[in-house]
C-alpha atoms as a PDB file:
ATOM      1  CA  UNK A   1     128.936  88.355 211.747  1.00  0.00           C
ATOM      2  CA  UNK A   2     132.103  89.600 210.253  1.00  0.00           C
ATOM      3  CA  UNK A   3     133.665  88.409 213.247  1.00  0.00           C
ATOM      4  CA  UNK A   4     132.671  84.676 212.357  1.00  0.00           C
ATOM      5  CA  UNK A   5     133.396  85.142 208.692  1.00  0.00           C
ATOM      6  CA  UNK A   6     136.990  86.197 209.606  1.00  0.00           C
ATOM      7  CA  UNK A   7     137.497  83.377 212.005  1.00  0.00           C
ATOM      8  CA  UNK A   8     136.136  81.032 209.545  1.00  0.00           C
ATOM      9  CA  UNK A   9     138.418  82.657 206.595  1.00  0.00           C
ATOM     10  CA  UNK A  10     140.919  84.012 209.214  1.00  0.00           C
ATOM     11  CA  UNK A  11     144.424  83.550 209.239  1.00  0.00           C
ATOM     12  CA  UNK A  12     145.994  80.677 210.817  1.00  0.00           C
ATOM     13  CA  UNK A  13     147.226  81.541 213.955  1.00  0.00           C
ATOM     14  CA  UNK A  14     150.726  81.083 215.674  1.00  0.00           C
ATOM     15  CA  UNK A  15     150.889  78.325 218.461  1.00  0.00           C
ATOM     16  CA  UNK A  16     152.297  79.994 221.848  1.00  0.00           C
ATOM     17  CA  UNK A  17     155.028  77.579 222.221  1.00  0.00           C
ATOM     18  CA  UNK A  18     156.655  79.898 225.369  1.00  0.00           C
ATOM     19  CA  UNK A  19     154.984  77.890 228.425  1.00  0.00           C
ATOM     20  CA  UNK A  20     155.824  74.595 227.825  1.00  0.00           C
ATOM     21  CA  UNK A  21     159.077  75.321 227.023  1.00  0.00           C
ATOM     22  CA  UNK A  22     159.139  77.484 230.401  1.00  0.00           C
ATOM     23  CA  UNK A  23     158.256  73.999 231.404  1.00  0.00           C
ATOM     24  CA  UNK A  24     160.514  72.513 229.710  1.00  0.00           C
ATOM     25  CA  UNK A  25     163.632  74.253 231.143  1.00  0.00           C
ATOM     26  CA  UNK A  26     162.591  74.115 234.652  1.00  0.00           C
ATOM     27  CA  UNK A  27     161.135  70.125 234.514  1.00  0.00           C
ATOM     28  CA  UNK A  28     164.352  68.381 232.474  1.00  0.00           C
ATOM     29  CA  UNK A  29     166.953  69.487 235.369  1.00  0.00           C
ATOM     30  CA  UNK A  30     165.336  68.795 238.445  1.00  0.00           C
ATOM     31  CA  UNK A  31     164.388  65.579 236.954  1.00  0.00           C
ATOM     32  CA  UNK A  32     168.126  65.026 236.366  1.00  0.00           C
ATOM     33  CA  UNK A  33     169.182  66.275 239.574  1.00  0.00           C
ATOM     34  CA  UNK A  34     166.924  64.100 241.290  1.00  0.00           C
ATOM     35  CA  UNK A  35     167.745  60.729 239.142  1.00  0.00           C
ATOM     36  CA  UNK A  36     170.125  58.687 240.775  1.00  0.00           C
ATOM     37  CA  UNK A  37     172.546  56.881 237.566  1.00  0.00           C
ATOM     38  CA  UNK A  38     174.582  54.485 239.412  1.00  0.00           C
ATOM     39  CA  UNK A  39     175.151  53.292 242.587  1.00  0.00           C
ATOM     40  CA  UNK A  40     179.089  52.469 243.129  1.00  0.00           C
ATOM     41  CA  UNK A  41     179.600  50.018 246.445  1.00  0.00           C
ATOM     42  CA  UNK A  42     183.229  49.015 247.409  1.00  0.00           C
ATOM     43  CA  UNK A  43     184.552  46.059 249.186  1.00  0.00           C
ATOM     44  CA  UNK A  44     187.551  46.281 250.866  1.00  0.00           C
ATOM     45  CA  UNK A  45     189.823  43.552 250.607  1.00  0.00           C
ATOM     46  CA  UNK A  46     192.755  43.044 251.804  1.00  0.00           C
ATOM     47  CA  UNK A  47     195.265  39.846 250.578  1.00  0.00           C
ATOM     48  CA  UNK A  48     197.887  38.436 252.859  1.00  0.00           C
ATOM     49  CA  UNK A  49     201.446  39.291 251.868  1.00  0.00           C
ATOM     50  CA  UNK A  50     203.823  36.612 251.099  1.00  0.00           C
ATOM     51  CA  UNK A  51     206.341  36.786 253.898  1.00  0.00           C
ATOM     52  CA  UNK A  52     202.613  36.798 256.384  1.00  0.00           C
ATOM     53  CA  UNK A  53     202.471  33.104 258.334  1.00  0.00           C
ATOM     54  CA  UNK A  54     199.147  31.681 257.972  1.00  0.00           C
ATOM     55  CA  UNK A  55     197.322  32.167 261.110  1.00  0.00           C
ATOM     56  CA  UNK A  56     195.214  29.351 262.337  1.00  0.00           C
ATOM     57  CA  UNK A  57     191.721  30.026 263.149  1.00  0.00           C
ATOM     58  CA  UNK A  58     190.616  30.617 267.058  1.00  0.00           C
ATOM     59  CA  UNK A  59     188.310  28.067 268.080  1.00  0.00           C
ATOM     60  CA  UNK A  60     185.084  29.526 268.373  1.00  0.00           C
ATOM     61  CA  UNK A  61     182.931  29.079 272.080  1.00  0.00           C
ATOM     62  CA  UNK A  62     179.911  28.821 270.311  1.00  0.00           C
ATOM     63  CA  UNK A  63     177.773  30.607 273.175  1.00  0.00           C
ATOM     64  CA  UNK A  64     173.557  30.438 272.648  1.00  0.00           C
ATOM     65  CA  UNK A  65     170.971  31.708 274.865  1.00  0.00           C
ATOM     66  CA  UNK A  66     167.797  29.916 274.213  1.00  0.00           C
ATOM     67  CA  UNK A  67     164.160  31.308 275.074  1.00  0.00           C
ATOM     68  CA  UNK A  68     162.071  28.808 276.253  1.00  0.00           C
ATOM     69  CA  UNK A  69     158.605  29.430 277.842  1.00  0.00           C
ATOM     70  CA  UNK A  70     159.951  29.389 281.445  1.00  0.00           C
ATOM     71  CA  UNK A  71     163.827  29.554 281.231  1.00  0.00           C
ATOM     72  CA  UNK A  72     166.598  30.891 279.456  1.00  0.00           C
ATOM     73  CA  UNK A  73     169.180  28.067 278.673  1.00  0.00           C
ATOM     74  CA  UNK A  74     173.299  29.493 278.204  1.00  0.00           C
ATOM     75  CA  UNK A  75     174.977  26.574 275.992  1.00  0.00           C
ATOM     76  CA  UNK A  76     178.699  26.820 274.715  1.00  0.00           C
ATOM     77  CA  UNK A  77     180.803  24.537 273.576  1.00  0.00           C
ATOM     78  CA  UNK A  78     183.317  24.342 276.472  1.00  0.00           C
ATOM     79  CA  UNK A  79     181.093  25.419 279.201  1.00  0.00           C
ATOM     80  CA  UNK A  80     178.231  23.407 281.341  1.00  0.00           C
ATOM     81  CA  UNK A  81     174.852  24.389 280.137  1.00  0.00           C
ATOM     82  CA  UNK A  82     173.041  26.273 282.457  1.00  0.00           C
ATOM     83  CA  UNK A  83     168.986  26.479 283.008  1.00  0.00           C
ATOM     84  CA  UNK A  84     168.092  29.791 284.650  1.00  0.00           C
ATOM     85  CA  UNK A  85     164.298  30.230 285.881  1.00  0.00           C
ATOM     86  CA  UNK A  86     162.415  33.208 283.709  1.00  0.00           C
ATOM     87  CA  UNK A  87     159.515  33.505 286.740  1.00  0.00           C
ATOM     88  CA  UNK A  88     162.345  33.971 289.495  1.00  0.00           C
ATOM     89  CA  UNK A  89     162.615  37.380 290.719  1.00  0.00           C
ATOM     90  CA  UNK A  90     166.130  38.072 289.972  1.00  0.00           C
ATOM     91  CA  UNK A  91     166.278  36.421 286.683  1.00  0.00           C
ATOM     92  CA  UNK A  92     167.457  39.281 284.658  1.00  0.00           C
ATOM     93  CA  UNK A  93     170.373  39.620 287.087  1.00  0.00           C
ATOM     94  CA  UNK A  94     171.232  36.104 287.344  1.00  0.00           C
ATOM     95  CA  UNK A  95     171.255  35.366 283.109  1.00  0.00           C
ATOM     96  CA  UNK A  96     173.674  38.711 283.157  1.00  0.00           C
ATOM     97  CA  UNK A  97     176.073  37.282 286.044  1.00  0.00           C
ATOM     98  CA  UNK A  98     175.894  33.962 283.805  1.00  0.00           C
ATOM     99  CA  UNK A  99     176.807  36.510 280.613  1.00  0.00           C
ATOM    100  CA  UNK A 100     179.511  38.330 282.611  1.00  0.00           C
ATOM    101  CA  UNK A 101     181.086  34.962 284.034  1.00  0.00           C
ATOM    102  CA  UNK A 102     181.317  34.043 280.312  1.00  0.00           C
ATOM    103  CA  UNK A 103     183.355  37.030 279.309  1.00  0.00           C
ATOM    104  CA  UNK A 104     185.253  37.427 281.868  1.00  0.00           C
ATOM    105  CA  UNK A 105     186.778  33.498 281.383  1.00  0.00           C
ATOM    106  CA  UNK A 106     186.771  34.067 277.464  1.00  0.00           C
ATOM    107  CA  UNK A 107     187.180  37.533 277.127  1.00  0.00           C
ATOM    108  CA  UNK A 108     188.333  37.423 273.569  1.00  0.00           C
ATOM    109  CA  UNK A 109     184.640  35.924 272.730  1.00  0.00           C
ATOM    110  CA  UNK A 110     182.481  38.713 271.487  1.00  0.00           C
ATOM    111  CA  UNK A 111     179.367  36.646 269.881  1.00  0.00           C
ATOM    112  CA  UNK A 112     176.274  35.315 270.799  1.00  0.00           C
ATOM    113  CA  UNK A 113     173.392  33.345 269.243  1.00  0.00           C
ATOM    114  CA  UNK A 114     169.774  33.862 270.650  1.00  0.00           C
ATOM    115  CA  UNK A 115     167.599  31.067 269.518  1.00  0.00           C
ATOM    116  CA  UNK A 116     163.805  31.861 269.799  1.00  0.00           C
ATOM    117  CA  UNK A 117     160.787  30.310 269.383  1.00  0.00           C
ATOM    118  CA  UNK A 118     158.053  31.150 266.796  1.00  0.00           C
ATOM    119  CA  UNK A 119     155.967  31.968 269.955  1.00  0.00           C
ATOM    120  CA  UNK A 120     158.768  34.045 271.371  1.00  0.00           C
ATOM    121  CA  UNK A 121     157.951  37.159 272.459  1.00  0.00           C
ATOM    122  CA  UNK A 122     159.456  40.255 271.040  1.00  0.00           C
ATOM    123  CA  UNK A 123     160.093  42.118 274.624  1.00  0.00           C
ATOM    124  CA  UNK A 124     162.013  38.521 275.639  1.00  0.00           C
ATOM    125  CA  UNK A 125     164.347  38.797 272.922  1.00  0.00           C
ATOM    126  CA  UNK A 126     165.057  42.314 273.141  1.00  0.00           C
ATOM    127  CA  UNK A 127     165.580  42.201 277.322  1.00  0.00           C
ATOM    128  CA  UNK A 128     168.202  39.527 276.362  1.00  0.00           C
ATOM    129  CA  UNK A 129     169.958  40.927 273.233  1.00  0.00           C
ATOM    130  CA  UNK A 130     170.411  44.024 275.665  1.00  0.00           C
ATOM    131  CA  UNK A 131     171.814  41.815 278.627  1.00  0.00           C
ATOM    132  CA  UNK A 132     174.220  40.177 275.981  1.00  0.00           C
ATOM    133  CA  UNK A 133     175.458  43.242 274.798  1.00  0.00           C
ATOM    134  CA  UNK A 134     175.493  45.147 278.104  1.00  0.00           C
ATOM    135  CA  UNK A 135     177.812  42.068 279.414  1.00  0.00           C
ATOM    136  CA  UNK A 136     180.215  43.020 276.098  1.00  0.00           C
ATOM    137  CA  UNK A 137     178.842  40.603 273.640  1.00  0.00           C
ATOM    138  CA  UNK A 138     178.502  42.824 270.890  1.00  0.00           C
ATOM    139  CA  UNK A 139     177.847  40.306 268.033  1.00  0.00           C
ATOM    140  CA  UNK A 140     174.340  38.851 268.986  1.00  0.00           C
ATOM    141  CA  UNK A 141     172.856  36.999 266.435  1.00  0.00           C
ATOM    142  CA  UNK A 142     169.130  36.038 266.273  1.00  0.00           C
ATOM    143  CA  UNK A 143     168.141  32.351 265.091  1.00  0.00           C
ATOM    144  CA  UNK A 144     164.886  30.423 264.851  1.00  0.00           C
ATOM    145  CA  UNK A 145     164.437  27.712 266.269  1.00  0.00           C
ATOM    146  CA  UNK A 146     161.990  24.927 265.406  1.00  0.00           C
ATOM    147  CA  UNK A 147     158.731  24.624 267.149  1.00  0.00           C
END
């Protein structure tokens, strides 16, 4: 009973302060090691000097490659379109010949628009985004086109 008595009577005692602030002094600088403050992104820009002649734009070609169900259709703007059958054995082949035809006449063009379908599928687009860029058409855009 004296126990209960002294507890009861007993003498406040001192808080042990020493683990949270162990806690304290490990938590507070891997929390600011792992916050990220700011973000900095540049743009590079360069301005024409003033003695620089303004340089007229190159016409563009305006190549596409369009996915249909059964064909693949090349379209540019100074160039025949061309229909080229998807179920023929060789047709891989014959859309790269088409591709490599293209650069070789414009060889400063480097883009490419594929236009797909909704119902496109996703191997078809990637067989011909690797054709365009295996024929040097490095810029291949994707567009959808309507239904």
């Amino acid at each position: 009973m004296s126990r209960r008595k002294q507890r009861a009577k007993g003498e406040p005692k001192d808080l042990d302060l020493l683990p949270m602030m162990n806690l304290f002094v490990v938590l507070i600088p891997m929390l600011l090691l792992s916050a990220v403050f700011v973000e900095l992104a540049v743009i590079r820009m360069g301005l024409p000097s003033d003695d620089a002649a303004p340089v007229a734009p190159a016409p563009t070609l305006g190549l596409s490659i369009s996915i249909e169900e059964d064909r693949w259709i090349v379209r540019a703007s100074e160039l025949e379109e061309r229909a080229i059958d998807r179920s023929a054995a060789a047709s891989i082949e014959t859309l790269r010949a088409t591709l490599g035809d293209v650069t070789t006449r414009f060889p400063d063009n480097r883009d490419v628009v594929i236009l797909s379908r909704p119902t496109t599928r996703y191997e078809d687009i990637i067989s011909v985004m690797d054709v365009s860029r295996e024929t040097g058409l490095e810029n291949v855009s994707l567009l959808g086109a309507e239904s």
